[in-house]
N, C-alpha and C. Protein backbone atom coordinates (compact mmCIF):
# COMPACT_ATOMS: atom_id res chain seq x y z
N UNK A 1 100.46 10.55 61.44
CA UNK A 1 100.15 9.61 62.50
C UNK A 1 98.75 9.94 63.01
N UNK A 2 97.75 8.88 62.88
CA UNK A 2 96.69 9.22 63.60
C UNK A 2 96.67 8.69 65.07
N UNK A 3 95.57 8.63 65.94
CA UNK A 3 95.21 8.24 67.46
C UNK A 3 95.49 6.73 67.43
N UNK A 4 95.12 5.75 66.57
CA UNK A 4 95.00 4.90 67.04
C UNK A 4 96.66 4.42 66.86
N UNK A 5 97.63 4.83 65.73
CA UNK A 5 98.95 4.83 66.18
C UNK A 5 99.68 5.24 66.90
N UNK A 6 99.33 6.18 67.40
CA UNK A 6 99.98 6.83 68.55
C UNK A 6 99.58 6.11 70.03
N UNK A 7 98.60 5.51 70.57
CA UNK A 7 97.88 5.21 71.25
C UNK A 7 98.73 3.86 71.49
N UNK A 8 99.16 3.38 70.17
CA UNK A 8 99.34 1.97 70.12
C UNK A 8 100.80 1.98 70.72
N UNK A 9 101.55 2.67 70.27
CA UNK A 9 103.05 3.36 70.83
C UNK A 9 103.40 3.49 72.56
N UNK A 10 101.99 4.64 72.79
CA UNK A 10 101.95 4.92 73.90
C UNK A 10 101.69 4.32 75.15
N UNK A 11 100.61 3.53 74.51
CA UNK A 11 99.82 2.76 75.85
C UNK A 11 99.42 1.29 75.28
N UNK A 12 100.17 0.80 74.89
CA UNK A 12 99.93 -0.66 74.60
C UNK A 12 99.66 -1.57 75.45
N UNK A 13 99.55 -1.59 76.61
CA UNK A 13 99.71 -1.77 77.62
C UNK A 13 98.61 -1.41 79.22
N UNK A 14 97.69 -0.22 78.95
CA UNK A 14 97.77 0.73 79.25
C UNK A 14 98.42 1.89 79.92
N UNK A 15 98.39 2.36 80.73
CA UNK A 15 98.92 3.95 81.05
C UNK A 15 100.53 3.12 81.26
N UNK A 16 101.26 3.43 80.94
CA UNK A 16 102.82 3.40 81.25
C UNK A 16 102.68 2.59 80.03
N UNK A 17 102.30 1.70 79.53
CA UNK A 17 102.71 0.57 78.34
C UNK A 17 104.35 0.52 78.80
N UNK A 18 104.65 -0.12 77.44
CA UNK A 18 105.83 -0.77 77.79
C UNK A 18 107.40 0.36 77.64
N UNK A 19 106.88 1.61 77.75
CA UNK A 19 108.16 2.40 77.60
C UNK A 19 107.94 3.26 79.34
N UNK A 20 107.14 2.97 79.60
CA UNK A 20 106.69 4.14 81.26
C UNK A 20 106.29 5.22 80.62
N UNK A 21 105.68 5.55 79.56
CA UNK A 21 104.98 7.10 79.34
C UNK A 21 103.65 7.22 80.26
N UNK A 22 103.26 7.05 81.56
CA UNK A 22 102.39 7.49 82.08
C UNK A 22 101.70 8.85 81.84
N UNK A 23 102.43 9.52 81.43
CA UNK A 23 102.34 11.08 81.68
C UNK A 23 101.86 11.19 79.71
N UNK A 24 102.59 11.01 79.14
CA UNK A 24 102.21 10.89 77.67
C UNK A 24 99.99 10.29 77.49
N UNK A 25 100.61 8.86 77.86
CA UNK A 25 99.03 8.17 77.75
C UNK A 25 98.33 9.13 78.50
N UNK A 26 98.29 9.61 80.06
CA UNK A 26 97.21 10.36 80.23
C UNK A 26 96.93 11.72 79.69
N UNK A 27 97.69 12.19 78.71
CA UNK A 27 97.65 12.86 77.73
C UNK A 27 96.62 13.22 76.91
N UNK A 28 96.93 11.73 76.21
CA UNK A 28 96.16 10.91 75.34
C UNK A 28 94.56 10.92 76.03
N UNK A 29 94.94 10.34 77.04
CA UNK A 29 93.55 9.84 77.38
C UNK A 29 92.36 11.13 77.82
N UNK A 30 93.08 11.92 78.24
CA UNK A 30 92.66 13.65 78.29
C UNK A 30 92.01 13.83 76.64
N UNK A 31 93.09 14.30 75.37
CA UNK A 31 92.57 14.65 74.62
C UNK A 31 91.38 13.75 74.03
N UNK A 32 91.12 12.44 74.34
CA UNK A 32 89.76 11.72 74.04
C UNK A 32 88.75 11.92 74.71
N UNK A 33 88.93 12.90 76.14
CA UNK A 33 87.65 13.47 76.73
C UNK A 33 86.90 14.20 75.80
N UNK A 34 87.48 15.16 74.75
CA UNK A 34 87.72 16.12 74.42
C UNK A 34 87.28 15.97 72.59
N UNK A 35 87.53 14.84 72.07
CA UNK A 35 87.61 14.49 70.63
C UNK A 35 87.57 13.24 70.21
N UNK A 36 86.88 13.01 69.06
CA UNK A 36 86.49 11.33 69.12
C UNK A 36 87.59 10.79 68.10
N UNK A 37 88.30 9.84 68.16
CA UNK A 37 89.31 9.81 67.52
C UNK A 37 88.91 9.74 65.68
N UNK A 38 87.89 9.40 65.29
CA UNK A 38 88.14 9.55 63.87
C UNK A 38 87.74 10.54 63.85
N UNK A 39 87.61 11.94 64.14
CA UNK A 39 87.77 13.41 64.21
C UNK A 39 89.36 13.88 63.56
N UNK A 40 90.13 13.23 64.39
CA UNK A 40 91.20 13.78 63.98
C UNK A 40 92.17 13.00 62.83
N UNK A 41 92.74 14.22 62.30
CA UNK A 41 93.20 13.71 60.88
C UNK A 41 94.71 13.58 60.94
N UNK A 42 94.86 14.50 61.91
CA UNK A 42 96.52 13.95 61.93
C UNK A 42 97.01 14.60 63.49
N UNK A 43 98.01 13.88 64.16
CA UNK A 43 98.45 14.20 65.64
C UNK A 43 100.06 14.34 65.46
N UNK A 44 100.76 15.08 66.15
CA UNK A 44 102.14 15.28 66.53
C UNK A 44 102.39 15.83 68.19
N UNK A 45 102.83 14.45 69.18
CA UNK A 45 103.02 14.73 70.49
C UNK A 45 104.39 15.03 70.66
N UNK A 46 104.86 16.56 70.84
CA UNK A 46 106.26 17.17 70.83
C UNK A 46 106.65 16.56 72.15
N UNK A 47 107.94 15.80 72.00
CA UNK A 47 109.23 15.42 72.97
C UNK A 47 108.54 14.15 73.82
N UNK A 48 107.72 13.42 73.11
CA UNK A 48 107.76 11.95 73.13
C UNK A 48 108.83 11.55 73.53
N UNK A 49 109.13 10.78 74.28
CA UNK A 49 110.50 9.99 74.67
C UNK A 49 111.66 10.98 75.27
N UNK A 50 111.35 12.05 75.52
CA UNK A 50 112.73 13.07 75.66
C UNK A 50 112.10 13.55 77.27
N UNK A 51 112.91 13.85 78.08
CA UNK A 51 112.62 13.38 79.23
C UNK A 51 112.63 15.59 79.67
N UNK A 52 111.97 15.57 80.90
CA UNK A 52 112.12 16.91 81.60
C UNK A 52 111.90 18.13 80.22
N UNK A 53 111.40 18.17 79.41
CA UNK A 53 110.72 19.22 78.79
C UNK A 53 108.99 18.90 78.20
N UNK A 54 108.59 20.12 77.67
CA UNK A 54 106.97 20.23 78.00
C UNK A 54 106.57 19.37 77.33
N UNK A 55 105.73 18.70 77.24
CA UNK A 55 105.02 17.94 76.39
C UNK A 55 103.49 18.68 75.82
N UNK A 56 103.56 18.27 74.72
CA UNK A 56 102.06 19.22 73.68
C UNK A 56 101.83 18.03 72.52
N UNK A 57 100.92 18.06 72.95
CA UNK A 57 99.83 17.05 71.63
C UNK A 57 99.09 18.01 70.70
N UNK A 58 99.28 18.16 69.60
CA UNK A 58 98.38 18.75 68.82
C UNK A 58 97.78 17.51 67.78
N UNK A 59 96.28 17.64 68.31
CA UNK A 59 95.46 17.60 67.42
C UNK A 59 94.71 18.03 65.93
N UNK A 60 94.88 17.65 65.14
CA UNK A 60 94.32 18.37 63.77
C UNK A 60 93.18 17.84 63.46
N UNK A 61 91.64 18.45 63.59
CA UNK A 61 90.72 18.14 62.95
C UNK A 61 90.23 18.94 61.86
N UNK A 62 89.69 18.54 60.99
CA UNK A 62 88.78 19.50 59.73
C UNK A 62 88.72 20.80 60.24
N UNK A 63 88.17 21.58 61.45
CA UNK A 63 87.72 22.51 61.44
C UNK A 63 88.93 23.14 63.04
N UNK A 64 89.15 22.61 63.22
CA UNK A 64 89.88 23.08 64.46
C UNK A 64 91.06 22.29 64.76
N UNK A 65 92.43 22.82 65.44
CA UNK A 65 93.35 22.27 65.98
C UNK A 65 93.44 22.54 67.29
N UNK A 66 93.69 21.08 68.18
CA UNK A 66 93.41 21.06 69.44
C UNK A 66 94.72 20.69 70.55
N UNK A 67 95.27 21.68 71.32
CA UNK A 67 96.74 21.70 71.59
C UNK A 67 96.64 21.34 72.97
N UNK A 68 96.75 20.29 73.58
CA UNK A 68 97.25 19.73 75.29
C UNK A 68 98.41 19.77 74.92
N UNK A 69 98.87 20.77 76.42
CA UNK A 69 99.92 20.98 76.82
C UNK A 69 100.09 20.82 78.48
N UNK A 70 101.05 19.87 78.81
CA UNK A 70 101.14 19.52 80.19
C UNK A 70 101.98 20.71 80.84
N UNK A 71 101.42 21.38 81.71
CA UNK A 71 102.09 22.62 82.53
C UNK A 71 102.87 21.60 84.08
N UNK A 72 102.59 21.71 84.83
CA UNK A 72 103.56 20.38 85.47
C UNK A 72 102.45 19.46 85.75
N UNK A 73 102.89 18.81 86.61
CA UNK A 73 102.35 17.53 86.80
C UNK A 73 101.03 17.24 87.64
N UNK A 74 100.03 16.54 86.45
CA UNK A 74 99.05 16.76 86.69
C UNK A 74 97.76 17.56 86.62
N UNK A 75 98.68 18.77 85.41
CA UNK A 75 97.66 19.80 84.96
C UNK A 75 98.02 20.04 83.40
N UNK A 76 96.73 19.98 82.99
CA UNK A 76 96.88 19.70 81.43
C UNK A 76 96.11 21.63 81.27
N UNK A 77 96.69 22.14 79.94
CA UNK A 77 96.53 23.32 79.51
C UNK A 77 95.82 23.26 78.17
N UNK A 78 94.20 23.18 77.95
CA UNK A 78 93.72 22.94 76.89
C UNK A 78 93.31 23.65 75.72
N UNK A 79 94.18 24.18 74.65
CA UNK A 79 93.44 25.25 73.61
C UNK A 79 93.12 24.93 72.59
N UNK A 80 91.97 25.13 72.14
CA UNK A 80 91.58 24.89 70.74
C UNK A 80 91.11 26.18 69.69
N UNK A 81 91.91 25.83 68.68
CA UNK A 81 91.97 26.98 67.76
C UNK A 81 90.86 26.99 66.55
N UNK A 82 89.58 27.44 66.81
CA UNK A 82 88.57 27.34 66.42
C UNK A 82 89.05 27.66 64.83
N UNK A 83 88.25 26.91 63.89
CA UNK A 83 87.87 27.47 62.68
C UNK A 83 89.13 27.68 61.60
N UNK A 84 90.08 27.01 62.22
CA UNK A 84 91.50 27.45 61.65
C UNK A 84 91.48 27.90 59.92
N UNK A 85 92.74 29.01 59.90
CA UNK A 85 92.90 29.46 58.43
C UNK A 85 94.04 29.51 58.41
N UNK A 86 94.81 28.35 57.33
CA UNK A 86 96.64 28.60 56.94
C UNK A 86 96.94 29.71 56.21
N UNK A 87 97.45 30.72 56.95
CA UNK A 87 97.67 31.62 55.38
C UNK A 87 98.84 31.59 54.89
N UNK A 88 99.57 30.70 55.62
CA UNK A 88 101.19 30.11 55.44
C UNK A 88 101.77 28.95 55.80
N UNK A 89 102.69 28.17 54.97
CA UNK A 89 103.24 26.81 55.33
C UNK A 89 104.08 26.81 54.55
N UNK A 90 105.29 26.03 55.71
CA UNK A 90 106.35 26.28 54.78
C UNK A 90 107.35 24.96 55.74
N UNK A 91 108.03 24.25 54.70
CA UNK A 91 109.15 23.24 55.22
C UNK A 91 110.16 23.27 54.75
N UNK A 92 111.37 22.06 55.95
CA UNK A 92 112.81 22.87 55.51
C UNK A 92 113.02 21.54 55.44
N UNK A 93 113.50 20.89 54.20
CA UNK A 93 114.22 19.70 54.00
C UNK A 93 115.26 19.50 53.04
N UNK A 94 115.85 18.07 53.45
CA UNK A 94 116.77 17.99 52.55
C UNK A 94 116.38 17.37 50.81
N UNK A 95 117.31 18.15 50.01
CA UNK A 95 117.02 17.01 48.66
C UNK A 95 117.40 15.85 48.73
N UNK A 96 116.40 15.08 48.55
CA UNK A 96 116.97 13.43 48.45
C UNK A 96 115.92 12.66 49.31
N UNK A 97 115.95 13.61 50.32
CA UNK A 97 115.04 13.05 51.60
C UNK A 97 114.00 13.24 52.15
N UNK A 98 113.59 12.10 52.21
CA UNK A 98 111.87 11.86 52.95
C UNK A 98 111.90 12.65 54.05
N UNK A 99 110.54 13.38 54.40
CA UNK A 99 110.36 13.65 55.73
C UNK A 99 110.57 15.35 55.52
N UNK A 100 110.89 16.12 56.38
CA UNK A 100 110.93 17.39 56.89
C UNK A 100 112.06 17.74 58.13
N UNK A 101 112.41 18.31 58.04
CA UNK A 101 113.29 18.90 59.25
C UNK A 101 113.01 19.83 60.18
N UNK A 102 112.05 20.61 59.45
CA UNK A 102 111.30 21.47 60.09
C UNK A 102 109.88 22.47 59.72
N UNK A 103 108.67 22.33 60.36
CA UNK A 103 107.55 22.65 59.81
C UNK A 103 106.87 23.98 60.47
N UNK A 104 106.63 25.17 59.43
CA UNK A 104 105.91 26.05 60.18
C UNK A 104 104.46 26.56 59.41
N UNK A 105 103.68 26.40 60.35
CA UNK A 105 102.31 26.88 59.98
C UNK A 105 101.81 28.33 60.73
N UNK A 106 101.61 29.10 59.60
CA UNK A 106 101.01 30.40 60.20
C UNK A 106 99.70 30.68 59.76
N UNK A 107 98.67 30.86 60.90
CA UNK A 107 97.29 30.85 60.87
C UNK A 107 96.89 32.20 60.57
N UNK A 108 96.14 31.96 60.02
CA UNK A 108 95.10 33.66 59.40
C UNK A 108 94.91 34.70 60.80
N UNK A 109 95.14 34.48 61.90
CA UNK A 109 95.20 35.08 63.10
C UNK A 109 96.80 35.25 63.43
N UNK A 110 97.43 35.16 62.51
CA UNK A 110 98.92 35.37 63.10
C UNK A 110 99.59 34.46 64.13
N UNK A 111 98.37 33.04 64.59
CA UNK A 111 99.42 32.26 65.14
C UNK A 111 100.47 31.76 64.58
N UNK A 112 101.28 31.10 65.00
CA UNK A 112 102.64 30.51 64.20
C UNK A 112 102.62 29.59 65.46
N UNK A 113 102.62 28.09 64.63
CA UNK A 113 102.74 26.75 64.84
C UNK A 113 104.08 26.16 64.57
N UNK A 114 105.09 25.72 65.14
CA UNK A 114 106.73 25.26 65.21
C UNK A 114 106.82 23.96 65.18
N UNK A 115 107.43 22.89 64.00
CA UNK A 115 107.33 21.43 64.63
C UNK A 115 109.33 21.33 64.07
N UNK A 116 109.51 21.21 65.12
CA UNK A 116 111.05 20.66 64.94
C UNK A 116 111.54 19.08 64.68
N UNK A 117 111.10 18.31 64.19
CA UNK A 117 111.05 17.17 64.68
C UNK A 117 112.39 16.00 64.64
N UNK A 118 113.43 16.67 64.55
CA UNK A 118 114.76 16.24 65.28
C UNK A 118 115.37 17.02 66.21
N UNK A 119 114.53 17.98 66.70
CA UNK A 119 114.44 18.30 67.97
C UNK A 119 113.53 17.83 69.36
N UNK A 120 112.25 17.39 68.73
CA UNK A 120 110.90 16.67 69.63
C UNK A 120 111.06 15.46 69.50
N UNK A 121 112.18 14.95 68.99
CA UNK A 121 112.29 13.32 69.19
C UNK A 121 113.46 13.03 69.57
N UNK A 122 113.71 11.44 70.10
CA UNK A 122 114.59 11.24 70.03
C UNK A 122 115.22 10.14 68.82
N UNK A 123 116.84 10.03 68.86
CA UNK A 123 117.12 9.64 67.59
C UNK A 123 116.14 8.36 66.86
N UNK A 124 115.85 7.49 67.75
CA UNK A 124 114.96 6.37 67.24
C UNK A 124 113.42 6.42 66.51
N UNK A 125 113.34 8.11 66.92
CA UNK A 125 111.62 8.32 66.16
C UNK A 125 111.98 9.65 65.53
N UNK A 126 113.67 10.33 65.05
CA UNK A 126 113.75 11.20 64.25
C UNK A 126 112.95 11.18 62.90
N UNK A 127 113.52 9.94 62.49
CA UNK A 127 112.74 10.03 61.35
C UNK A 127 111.26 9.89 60.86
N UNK A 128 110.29 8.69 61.79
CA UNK A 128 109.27 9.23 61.77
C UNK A 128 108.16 10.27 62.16
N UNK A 129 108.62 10.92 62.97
CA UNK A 129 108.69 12.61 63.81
C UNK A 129 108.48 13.74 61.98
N UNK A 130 109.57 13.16 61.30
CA UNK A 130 109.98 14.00 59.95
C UNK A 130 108.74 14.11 59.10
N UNK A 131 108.46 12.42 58.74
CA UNK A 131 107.58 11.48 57.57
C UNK A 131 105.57 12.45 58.39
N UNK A 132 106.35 12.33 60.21
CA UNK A 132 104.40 13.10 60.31
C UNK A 132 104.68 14.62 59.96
N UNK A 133 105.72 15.38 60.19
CA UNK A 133 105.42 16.81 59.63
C UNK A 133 105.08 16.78 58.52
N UNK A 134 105.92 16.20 57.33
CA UNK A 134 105.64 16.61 55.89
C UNK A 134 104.19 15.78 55.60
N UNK A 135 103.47 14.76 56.65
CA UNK A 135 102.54 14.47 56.13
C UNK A 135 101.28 15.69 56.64
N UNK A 136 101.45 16.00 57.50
CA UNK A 136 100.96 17.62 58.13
C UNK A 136 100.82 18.27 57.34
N UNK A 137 102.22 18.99 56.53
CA UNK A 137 102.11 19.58 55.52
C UNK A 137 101.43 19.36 54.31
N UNK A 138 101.35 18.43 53.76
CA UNK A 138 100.52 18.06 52.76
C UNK A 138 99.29 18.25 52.87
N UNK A 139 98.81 17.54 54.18
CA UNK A 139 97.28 17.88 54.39
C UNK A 139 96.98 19.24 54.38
N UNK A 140 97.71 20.27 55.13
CA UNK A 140 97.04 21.11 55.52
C UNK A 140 96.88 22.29 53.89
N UNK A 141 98.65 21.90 53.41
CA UNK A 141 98.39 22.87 51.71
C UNK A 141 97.42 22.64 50.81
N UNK A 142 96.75 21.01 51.15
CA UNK A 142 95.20 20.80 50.27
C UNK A 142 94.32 21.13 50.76
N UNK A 143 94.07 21.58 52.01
CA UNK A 143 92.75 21.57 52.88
C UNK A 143 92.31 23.13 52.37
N UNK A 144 93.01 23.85 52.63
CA UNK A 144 92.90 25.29 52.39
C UNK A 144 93.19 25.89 50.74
């Protein structure tokens, strides 16, 4: 999923669009202070639609991944992981089936990156939640 799909989801409308994600879009609209959207190559905003837990946008550009995370309300927590190096990736799916169940990326610095994504969604965007990890994954096992 890039910005301008996610964007389109989020804020069709603007800020609340037509689901009330106020808090999501200004998210959004934060990480575009921050990054020009054809910068980024691929986005996953954990617990979209799922109500009272944290919300985190990660950004993936060429050279850096860029993580807003809303601490409560009204304060965004901004890190960017300069220069990134995968020295591990790894997914858990089923045979038969599209998508991913679960995605972990471990950075040459020993971070470890978690995408659950029938856990960060709810049932109506399980599956495309799945279709953006394993497309994550792909990118990132060619990039490096």
């Amino acid at each position: 999923m890039d910005f301008n799909e996610l964007k389109a989801v989020v804020i069709p409308s603007g800020y609340g669009g037509t689901f009330s994600l106020e808090t999501e879009g200004k998210l959004i609209k934060t990480a575009l202070d921050y990054l020009e959207e054809d910068e980024v190559k691929y986005v996953y905003l954990k617990n979209l639609f799922l109500d009272d837990v944290v919300k985190e946008l990660y950004c993936f550009t060429e050279d850096d991944i860029y993580i807003f995370t809303i601490i409560v309300d009204n304060h965004v927590k901004i890190e960017v992981i300069k220069n990134y190096v995968v020295s591990s990736i790894s997914i858990d799916k089923q045979l038969g089936k599209k998508g991913a169940n679960r995605l972990e990326i471990i950075l040459g610095d020993d971070n470890k990156l978690v995408f659950n994504p029938y856990n960060e969604s709810n049932e109506n965007w399980n599956y495309t939640y799945s279709e953006i990890a394993l497309e994550i994954f792909n990118y990132l096992r060619l990039r490096n």
